[in-house]
Protein backbone atom coordinates (compact mmCIF):
# COMPACT_ATOMS: atom_id res chain seq x y z
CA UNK A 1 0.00 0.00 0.00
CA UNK A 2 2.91 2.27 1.21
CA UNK A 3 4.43 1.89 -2.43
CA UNK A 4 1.27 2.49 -3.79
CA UNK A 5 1.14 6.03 -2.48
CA UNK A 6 4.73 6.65 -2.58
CA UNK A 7 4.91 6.38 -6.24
CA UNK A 8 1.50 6.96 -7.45
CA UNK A 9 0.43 3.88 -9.46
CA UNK A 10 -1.94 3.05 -11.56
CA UNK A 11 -5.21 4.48 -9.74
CA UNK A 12 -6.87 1.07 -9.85
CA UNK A 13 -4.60 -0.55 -7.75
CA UNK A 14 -5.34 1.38 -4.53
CA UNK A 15 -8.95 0.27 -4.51
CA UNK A 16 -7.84 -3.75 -5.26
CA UNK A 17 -5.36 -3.31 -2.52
CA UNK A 18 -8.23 -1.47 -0.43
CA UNK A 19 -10.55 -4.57 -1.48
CA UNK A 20 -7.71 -7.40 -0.29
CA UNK A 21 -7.29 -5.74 3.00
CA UNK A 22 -3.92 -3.50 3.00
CA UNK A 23 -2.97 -1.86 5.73
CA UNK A 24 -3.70 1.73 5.20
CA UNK A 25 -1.61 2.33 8.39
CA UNK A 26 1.52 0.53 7.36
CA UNK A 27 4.54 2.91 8.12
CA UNK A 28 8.21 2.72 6.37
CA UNK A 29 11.27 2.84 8.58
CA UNK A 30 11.05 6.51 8.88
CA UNK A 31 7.62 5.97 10.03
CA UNK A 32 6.06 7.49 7.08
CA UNK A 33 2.36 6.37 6.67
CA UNK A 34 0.51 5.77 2.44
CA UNK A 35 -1.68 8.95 3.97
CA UNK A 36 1.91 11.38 4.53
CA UNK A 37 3.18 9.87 0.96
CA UNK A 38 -0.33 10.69 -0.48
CA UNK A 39 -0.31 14.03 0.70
CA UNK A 40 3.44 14.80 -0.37
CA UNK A 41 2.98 14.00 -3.65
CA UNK A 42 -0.36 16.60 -3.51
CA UNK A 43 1.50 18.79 -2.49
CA UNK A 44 4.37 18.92 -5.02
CA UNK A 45 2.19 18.51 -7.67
CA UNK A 46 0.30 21.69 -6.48
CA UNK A 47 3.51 23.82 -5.90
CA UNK A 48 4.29 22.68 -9.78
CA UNK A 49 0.76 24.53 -10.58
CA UNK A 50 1.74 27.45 -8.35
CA UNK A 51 4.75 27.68 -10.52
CA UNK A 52 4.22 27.23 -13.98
CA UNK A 53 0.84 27.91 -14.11
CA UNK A 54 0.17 24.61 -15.70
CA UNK A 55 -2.14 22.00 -14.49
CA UNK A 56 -0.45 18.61 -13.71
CA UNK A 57 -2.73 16.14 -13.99
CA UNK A 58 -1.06 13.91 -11.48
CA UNK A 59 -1.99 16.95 -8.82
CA UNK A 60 -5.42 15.07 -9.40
CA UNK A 61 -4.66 11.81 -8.47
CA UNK A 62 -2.54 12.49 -5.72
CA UNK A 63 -5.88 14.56 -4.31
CA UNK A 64 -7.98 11.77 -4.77
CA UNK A 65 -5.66 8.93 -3.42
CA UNK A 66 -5.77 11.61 0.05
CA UNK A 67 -9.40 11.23 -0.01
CA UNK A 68 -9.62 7.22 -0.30
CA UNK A 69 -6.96 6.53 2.35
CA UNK A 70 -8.96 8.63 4.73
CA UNK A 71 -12.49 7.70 3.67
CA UNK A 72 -10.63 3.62 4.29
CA UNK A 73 -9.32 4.55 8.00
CA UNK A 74 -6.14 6.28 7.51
CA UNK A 75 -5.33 8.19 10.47
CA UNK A 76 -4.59 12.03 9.52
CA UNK A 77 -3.44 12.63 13.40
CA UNK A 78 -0.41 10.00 12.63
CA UNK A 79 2.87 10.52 13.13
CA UNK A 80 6.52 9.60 11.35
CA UNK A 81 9.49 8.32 14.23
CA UNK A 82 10.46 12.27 14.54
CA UNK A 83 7.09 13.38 15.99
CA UNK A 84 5.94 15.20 12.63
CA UNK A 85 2.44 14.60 11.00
């Protein structure tokens, strides 16, 4: 699920992992959570927009993988082995 998030894959696969029972609260070694890579990638993909002016359609998915991770359980109050959320 983690890599999932991490590196944005196909958008189907979220929901079939979702389906099979992933653990939306599986954490890396730095403690990072699919949520906090979810919200990462939003977040560069909107500074891109800020930018350039361009949409980046990727900005999209990132948005809506946020919304299914919390809408399955993911806790938004988590946080990585340093404390941050």
């Amino acid at each position: 699920m983690k890599a999932a998030a991490r590196w944005r894959l196909d958008s189907g696969i979220v929901p079939l992992l979702l389906d099979r029972g992933a653990n939306v609260e599986e954490k890396d070694r730095r403690g990072w959570t699919p949520l906090m890579f979810a919200i990462d990638q939003s977040a560069h993909k909107c500074v891109y927009l800020a930018r350039t002016g361009k949409h980046c359609e990727r900005c999209l998915d990132a948005s809506e993988l946020v919304e299914l991770l919390l809408h399955n359980g993911s806790d938004i109050e988590a946080t990585t082995i340093n404390g941050t959320t």
